[in-house]
N, C-alpha and C. Protein backbone atom coordinates (compact mmCIF):
# COMPACT_ATOMS: atom_id res chain seq x y z
N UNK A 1 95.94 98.97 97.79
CA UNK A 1 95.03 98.20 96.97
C UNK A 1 94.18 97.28 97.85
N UNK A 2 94.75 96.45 98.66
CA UNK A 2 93.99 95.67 99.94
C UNK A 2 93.26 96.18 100.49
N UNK A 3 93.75 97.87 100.94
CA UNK A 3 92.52 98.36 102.20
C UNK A 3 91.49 98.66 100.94
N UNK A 4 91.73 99.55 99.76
CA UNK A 4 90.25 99.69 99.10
C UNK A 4 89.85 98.60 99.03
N UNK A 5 89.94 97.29 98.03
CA UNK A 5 89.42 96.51 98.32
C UNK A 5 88.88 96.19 99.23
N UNK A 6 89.03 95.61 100.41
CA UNK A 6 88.84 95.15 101.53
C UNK A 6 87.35 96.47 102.12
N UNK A 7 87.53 97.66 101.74
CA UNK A 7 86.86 98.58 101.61
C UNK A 7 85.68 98.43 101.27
N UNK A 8 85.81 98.00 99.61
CA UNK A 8 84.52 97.87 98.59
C UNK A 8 84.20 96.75 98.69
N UNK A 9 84.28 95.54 99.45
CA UNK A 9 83.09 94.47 100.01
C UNK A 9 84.13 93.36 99.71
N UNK A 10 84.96 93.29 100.15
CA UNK A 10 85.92 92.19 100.46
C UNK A 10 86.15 91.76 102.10
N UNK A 11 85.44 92.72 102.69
CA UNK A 11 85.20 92.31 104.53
C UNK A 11 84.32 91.46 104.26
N UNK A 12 83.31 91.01 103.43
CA UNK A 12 82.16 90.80 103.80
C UNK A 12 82.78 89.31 103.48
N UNK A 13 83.24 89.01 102.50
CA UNK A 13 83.74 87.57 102.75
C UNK A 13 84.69 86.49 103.66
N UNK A 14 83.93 85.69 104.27
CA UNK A 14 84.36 84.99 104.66
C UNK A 14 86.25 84.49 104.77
N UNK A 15 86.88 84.48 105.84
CA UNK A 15 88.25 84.16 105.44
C UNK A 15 89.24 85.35 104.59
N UNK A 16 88.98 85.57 103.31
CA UNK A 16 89.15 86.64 102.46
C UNK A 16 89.24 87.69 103.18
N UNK A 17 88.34 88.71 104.04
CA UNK A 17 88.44 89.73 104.09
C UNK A 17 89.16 89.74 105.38
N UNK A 18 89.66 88.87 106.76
CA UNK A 18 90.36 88.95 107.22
C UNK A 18 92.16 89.09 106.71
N UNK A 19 92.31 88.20 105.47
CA UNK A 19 93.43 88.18 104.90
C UNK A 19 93.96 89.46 104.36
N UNK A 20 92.85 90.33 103.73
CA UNK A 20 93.01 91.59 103.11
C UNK A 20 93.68 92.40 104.11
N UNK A 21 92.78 92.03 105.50
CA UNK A 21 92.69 93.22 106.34
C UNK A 21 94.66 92.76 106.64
N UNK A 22 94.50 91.89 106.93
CA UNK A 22 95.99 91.58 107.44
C UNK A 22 97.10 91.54 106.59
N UNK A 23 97.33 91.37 105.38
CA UNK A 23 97.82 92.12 104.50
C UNK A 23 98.08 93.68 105.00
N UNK A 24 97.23 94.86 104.78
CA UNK A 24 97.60 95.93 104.90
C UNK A 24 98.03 95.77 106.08
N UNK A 25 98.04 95.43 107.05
CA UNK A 25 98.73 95.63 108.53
C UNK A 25 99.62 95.22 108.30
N UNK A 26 99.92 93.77 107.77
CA UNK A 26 101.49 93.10 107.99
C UNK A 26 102.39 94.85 106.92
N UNK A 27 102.17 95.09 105.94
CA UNK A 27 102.16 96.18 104.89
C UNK A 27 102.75 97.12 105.72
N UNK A 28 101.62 98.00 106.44
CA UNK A 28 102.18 99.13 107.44
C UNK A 28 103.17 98.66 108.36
N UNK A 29 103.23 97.32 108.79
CA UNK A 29 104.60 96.99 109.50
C UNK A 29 105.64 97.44 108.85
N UNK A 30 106.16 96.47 108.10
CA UNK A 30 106.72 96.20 106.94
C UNK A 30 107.58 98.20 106.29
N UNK A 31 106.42 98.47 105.89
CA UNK A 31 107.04 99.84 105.73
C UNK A 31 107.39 100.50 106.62
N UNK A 32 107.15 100.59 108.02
CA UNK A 32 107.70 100.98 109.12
C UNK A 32 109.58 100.99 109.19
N UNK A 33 109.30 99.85 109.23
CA UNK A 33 110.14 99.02 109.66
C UNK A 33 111.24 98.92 108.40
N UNK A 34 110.90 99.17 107.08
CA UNK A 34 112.21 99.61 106.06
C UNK A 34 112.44 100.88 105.94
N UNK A 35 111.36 102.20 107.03
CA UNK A 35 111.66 103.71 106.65
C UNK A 35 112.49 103.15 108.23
N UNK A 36 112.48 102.91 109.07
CA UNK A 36 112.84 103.55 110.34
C UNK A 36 114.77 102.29 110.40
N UNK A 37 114.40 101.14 109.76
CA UNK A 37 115.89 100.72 110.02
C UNK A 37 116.61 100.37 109.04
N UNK A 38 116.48 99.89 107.68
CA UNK A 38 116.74 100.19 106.75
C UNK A 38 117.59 98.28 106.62
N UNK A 39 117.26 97.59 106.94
CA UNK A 39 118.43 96.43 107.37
C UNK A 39 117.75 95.02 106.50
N UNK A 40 118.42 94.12 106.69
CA UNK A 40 118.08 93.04 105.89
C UNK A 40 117.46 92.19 106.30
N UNK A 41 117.07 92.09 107.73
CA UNK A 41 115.73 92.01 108.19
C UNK A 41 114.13 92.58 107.36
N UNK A 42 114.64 93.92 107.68
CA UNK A 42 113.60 94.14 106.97
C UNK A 42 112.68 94.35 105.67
N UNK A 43 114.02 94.47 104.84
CA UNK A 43 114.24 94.14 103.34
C UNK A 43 113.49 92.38 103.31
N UNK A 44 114.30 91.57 103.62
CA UNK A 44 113.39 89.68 103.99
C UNK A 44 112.05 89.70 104.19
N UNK A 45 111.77 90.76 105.25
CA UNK A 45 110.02 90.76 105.30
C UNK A 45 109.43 91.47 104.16
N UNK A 46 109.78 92.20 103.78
CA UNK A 46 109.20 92.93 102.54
C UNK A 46 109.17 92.00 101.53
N UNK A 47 110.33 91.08 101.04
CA UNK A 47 110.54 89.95 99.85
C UNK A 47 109.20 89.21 100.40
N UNK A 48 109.28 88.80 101.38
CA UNK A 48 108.18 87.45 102.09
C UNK A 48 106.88 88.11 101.59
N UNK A 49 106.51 89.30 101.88
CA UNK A 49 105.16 90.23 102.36
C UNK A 49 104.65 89.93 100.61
N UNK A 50 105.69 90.49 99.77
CA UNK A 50 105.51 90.65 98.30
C UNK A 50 105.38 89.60 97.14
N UNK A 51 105.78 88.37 97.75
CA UNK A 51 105.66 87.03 97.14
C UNK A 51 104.80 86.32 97.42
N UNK A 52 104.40 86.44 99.13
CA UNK A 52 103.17 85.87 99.32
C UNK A 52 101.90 86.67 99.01
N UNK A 53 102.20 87.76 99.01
CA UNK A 53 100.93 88.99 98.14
C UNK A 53 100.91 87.97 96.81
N UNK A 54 101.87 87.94 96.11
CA UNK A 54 101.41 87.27 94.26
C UNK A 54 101.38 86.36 94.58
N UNK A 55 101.88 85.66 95.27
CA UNK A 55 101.32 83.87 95.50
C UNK A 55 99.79 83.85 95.85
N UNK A 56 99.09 84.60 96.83
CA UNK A 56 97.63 84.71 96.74
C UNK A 56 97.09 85.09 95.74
N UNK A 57 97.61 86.05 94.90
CA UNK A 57 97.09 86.63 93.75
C UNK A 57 97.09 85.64 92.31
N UNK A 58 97.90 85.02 92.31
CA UNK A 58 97.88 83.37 91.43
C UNK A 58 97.05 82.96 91.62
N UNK A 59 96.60 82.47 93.85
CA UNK A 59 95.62 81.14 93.94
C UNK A 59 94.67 81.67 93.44
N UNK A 60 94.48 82.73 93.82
CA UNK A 60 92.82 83.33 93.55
C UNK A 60 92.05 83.26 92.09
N UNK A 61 93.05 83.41 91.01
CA UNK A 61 93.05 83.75 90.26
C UNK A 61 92.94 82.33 89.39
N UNK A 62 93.57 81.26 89.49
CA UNK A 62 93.73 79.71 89.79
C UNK A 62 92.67 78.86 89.93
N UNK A 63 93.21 78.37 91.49
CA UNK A 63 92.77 77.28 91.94
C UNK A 63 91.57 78.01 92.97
N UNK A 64 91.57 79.17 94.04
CA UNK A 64 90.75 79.78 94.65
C UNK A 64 91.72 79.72 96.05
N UNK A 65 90.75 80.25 97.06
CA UNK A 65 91.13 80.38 98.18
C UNK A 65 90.14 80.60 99.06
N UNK A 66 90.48 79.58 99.99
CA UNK A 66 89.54 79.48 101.00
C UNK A 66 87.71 79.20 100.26
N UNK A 67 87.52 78.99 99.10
CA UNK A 67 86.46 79.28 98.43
C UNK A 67 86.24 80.50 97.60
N UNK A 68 87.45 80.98 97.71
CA UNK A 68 86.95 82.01 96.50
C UNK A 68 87.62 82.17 95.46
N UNK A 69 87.17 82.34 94.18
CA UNK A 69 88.08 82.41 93.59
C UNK A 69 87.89 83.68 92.60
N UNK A 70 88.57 84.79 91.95
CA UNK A 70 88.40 85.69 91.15
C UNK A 70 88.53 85.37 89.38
N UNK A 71 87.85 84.93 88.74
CA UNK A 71 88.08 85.21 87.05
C UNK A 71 88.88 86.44 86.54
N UNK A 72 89.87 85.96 85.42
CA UNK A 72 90.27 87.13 84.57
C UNK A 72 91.48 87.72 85.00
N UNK A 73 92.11 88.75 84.68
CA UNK A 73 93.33 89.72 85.00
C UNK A 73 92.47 91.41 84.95
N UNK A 74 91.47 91.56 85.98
CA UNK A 74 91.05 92.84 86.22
C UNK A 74 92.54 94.06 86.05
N UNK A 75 92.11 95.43 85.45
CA UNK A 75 92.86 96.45 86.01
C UNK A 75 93.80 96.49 87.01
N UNK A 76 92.89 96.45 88.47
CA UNK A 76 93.65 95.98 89.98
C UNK A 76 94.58 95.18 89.83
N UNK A 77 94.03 93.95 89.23
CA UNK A 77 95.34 93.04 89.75
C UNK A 77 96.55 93.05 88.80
N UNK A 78 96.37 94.02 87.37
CA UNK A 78 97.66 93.55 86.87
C UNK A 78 98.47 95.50 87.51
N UNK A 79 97.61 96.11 88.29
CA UNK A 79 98.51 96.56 88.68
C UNK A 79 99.29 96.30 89.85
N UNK A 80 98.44 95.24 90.44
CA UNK A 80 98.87 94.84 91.84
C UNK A 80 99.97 93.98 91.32
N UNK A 81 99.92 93.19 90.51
CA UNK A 81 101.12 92.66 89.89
C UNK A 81 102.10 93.42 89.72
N UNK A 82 102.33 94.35 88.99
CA UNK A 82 103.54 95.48 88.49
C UNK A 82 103.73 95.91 89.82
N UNK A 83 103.00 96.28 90.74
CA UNK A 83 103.83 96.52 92.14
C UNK A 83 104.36 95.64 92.78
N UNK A 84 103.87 94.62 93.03
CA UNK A 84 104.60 93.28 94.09
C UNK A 84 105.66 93.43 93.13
N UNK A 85 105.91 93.02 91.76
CA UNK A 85 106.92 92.38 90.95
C UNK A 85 108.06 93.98 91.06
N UNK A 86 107.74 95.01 91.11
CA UNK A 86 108.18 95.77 91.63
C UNK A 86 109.49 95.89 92.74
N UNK A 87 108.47 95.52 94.11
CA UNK A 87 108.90 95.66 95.14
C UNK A 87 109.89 94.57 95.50
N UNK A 88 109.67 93.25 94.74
CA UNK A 88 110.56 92.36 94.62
C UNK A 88 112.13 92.78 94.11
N UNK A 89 111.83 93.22 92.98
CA UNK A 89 113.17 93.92 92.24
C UNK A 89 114.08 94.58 93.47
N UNK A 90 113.41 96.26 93.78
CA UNK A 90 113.96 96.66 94.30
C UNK A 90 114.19 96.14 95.95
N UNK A 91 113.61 95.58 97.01
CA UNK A 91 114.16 94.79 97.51
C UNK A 91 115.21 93.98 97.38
N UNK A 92 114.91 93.07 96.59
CA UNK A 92 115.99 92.23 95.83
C UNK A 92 117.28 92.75 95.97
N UNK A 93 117.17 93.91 94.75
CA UNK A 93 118.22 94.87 95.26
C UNK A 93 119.06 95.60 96.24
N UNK A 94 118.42 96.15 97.14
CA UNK A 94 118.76 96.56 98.16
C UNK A 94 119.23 95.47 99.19
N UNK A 95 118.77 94.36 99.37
CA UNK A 95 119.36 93.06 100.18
C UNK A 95 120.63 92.76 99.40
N UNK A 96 120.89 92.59 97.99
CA UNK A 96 122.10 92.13 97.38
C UNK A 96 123.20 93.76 97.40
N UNK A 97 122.60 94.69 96.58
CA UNK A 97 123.98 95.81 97.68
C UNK A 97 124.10 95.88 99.10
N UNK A 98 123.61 95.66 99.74
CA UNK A 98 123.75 96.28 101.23
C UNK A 98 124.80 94.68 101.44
N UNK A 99 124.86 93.52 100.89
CA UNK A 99 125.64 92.69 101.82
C UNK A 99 127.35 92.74 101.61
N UNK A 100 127.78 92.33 102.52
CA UNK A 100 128.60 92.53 103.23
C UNK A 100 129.59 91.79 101.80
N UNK A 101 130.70 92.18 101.81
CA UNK A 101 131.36 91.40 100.42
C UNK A 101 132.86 91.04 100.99
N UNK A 102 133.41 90.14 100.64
CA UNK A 102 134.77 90.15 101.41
C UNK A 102 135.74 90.34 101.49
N UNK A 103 136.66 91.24 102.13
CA UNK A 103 137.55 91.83 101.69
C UNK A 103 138.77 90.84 100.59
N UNK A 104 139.73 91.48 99.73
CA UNK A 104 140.04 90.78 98.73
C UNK A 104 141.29 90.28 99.40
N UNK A 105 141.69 89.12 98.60
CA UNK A 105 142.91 88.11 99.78
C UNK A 105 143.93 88.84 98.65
N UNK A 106 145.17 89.39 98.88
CA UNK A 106 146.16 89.82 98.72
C UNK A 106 147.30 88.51 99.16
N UNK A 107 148.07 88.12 97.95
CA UNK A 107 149.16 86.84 97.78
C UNK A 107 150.43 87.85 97.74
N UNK A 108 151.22 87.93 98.93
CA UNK A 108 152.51 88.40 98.82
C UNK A 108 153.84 87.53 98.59
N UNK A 109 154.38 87.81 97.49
CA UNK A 109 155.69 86.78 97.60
C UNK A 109 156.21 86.87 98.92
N UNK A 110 156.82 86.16 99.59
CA UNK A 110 158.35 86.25 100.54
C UNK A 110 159.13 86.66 99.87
């Protein structure tokens, strides 16, 4: 959604279209990095990547950013919503099964 955007004349702004651009990069990290190690590292960056994605998507939408600000709940963004809120879940998920749980304390009489 960032690179089209960023595509269809979101470079051209100021501040904004560097953020877009870096978004999809931090993004292609990010997915790298949960196909190739699968760990809770990288699950954390994905939570971070996906909260601060809707945390911009609030300001914008809000208060603005950097000077800009977007009107309304376009198409895009409430699907960009259902994905971050998405990726949160299952992240979420995958960080809370994958941890480590502790083995159970066993009380033996004498």
């Amino acid at each position: 959604m960032h690179l089209q955007l960023w595509r269809n004349g979101y470079r051209y702004l100021p501040y904004v279209g560097p953020m877009f651009l870096g978004n999809v990069a931090a993004s292609v990290m990010v997915a790298v990095a949960l196909s190739a190690r699968r760990d809770r590292w990288a699950a954390l960056a994905g939570l971070a990547l996906a909260a601060g994605s809707l945390a911009a998507l609030a300001l914008s939408r809000t208060i603005g950013i950097a000077g800009f600000m977007e009107p309304g709940l376009s198409a895009a963004a409430l699907r960009t919503i259902a994905a971050e809120t998405g990726a949160l879940v299952a992240l979420g998920v995958a960080i809370t099964a994958g941890s480590p749980r502790p083995a159970p304390v066993v009380v033996r009489p004498w």
